[in-house]
N, C-alpha and C. Protein backbone atom coordinates (compact mmCIF):
# COMPACT_ATOMS: atom_id res chain seq x y z
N UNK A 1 113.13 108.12 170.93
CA UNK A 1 112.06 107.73 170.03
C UNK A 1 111.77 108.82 169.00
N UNK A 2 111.78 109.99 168.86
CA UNK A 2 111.73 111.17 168.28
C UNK A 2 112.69 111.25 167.19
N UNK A 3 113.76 110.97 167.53
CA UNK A 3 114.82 111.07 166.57
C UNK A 3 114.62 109.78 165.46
N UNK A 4 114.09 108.57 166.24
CA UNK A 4 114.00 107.85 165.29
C UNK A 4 112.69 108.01 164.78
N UNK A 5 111.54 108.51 164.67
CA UNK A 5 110.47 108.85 163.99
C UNK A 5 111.05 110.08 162.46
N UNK A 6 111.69 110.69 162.64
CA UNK A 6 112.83 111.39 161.49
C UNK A 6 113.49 110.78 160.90
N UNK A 7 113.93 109.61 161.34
CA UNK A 7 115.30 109.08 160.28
C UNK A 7 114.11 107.98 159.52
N UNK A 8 113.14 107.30 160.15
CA UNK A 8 112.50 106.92 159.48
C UNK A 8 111.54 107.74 157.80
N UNK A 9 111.14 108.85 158.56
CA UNK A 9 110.45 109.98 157.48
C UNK A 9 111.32 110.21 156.60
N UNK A 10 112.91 110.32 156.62
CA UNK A 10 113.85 110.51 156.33
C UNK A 10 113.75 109.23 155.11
N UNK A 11 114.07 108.39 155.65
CA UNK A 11 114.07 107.30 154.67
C UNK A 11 112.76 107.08 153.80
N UNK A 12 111.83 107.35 153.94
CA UNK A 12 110.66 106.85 153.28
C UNK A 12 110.56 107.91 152.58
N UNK A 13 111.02 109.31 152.90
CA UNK A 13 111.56 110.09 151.52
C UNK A 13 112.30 110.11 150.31
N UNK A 14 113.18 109.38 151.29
CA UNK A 14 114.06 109.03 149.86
C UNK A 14 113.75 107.80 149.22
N UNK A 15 112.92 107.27 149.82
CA UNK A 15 112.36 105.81 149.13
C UNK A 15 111.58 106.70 147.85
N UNK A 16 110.90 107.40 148.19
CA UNK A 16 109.89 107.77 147.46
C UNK A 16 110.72 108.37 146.39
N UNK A 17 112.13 109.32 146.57
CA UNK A 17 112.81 109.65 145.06
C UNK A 17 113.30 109.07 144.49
N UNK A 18 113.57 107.92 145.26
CA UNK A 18 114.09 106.81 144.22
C UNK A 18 113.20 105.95 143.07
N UNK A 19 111.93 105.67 144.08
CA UNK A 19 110.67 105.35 143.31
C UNK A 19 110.29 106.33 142.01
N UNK A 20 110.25 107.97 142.08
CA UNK A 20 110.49 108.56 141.14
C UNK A 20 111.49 108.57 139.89
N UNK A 21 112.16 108.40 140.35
CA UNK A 21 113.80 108.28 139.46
C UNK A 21 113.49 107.15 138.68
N UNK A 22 113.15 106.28 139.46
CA UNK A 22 112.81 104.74 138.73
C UNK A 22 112.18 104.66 137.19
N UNK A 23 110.43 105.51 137.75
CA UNK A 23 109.65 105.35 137.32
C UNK A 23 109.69 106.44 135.50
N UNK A 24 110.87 107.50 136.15
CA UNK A 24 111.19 108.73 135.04
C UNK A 24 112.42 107.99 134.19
N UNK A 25 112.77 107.18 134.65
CA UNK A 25 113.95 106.33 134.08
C UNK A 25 113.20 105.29 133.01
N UNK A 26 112.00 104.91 133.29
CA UNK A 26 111.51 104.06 132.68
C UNK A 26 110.68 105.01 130.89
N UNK A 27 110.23 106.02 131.93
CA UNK A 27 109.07 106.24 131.18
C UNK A 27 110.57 106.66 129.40
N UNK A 28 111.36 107.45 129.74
CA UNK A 28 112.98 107.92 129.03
C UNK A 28 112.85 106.22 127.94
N UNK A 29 112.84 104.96 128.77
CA UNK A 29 113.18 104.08 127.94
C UNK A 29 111.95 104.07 127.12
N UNK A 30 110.81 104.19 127.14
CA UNK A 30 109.48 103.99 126.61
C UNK A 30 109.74 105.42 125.30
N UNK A 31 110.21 105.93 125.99
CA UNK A 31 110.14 107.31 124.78
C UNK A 31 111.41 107.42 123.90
N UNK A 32 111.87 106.64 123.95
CA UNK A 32 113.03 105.69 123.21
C UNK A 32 112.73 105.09 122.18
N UNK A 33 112.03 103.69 122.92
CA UNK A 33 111.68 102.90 122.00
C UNK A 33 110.89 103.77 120.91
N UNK A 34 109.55 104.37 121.19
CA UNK A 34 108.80 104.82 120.47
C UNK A 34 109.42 105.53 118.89
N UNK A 35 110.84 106.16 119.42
CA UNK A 35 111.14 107.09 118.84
C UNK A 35 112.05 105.85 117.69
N UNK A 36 112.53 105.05 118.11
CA UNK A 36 113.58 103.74 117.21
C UNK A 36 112.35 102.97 116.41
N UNK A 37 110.85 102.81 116.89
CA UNK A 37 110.00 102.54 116.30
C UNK A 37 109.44 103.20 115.49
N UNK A 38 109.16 104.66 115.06
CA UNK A 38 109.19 105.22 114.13
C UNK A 38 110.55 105.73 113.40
N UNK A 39 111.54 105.76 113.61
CA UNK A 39 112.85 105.83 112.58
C UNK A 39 112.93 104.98 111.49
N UNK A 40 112.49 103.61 112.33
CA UNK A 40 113.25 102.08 111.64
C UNK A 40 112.70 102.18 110.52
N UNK A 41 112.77 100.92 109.82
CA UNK A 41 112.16 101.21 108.46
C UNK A 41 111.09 100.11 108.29
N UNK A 42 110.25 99.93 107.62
CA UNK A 42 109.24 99.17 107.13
C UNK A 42 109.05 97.72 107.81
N UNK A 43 110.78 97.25 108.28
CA UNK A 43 110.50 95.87 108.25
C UNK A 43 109.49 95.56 109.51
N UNK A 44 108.55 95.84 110.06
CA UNK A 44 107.71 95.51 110.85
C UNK A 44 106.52 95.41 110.57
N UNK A 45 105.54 94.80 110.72
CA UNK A 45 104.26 94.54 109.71
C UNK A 45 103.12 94.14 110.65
N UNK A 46 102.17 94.97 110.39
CA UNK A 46 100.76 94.26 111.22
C UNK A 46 100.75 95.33 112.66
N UNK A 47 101.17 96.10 113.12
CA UNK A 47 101.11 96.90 114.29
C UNK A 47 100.12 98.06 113.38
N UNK A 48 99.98 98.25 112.38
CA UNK A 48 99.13 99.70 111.74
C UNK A 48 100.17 100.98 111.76
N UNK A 49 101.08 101.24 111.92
CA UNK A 49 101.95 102.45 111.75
C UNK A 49 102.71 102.46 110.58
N UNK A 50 103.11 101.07 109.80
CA UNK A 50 104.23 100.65 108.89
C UNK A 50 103.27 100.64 107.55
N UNK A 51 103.10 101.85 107.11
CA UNK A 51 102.09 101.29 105.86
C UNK A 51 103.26 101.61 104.65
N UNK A 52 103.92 101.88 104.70
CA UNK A 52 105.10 101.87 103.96
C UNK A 52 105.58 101.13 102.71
N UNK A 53 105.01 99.91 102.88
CA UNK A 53 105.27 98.93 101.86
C UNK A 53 103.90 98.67 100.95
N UNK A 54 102.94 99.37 101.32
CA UNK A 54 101.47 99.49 100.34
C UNK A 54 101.76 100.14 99.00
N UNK A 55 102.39 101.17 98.74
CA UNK A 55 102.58 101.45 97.04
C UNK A 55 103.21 100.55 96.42
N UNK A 56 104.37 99.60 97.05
CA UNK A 56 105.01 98.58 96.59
C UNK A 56 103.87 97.56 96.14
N UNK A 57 102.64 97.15 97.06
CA UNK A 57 102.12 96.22 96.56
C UNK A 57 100.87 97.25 95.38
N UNK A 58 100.99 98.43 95.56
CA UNK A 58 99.91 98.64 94.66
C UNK A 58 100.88 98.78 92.84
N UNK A 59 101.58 99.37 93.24
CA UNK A 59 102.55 98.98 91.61
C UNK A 59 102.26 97.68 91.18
N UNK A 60 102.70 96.65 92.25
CA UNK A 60 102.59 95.70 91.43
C UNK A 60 101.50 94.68 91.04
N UNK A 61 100.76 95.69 91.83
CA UNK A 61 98.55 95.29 90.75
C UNK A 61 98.36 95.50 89.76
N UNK A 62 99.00 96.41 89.66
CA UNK A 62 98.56 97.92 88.57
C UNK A 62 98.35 96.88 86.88
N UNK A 63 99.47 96.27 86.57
CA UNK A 63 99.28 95.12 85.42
C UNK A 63 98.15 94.20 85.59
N UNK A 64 98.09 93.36 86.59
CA UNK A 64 97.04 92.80 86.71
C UNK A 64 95.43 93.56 86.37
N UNK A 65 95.51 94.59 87.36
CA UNK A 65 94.47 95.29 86.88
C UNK A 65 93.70 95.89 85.68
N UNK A 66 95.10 96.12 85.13
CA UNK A 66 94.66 96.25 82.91
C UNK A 66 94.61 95.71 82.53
N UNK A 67 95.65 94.36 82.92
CA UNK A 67 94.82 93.44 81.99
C UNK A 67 93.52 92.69 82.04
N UNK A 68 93.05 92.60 83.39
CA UNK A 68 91.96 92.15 83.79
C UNK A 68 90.47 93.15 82.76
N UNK A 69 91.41 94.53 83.12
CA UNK A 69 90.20 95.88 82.47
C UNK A 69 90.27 95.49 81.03
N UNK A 70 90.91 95.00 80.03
CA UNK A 70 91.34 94.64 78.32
C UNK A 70 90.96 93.70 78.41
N UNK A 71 90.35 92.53 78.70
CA UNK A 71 89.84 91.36 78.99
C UNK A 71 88.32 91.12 79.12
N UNK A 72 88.21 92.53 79.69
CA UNK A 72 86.21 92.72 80.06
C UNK A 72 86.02 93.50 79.13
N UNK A 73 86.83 94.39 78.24
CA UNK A 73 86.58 95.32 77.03
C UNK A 73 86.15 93.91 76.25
N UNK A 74 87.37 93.49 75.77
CA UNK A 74 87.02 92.45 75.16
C UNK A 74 86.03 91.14 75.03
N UNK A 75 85.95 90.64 76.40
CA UNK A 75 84.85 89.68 76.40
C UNK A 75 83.34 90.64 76.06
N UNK A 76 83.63 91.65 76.73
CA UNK A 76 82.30 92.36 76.11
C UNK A 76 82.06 92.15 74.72
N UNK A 77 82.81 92.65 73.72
CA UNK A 77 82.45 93.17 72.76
C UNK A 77 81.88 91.07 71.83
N UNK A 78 83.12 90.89 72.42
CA UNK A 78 82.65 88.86 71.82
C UNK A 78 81.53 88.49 72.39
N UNK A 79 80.60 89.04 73.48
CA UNK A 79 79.60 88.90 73.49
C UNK A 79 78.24 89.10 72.79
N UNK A 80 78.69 90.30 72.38
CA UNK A 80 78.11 91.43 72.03
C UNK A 80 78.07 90.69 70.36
N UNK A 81 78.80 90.35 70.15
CA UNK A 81 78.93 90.31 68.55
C UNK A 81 78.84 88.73 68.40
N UNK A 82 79.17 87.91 69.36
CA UNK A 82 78.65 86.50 69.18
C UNK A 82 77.53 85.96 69.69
């Protein structure tokens, strides 16, 4: 009975490094991904890390926006004078 109280401890040791191994194996894939998730490029949208593609949309305000601003110069002044 003795001997088998050891091979048992025995085993539930190595259960337990395997459970480690597992768990360090996993965490390796998690710190993976993370790392392919910041490399990649832009095409991902809505997580908050990818702001990447915001000067793209602000360039292409930028017209809208003057002309909108040359428009209120102007309606001003046709106010102003009509």
């Amino acid at each position: 009975m003795g001997g088998s109280k050891k091979e048992n401890e025995k085993e539930k040791g190595k259960e337990k490094e395997k459970e480690k191994e597992v768990k360090q194996e996993k965490g390796k894939g998690k710190e993976k991904e993370k790392e392919e998730r910041s490399s990649s490029s832009s095409s991902s949208s809505g997580d908050g890390e990818s702001s990447q593609c915001r000067p793209c949309a602000f360039l292409l305000g930028i017209p809208f926006a003057v002309l909108g601003l040359f428009l209120s110069v102007f309606g001003l002044a046709f106010w102003i004078v009509g």
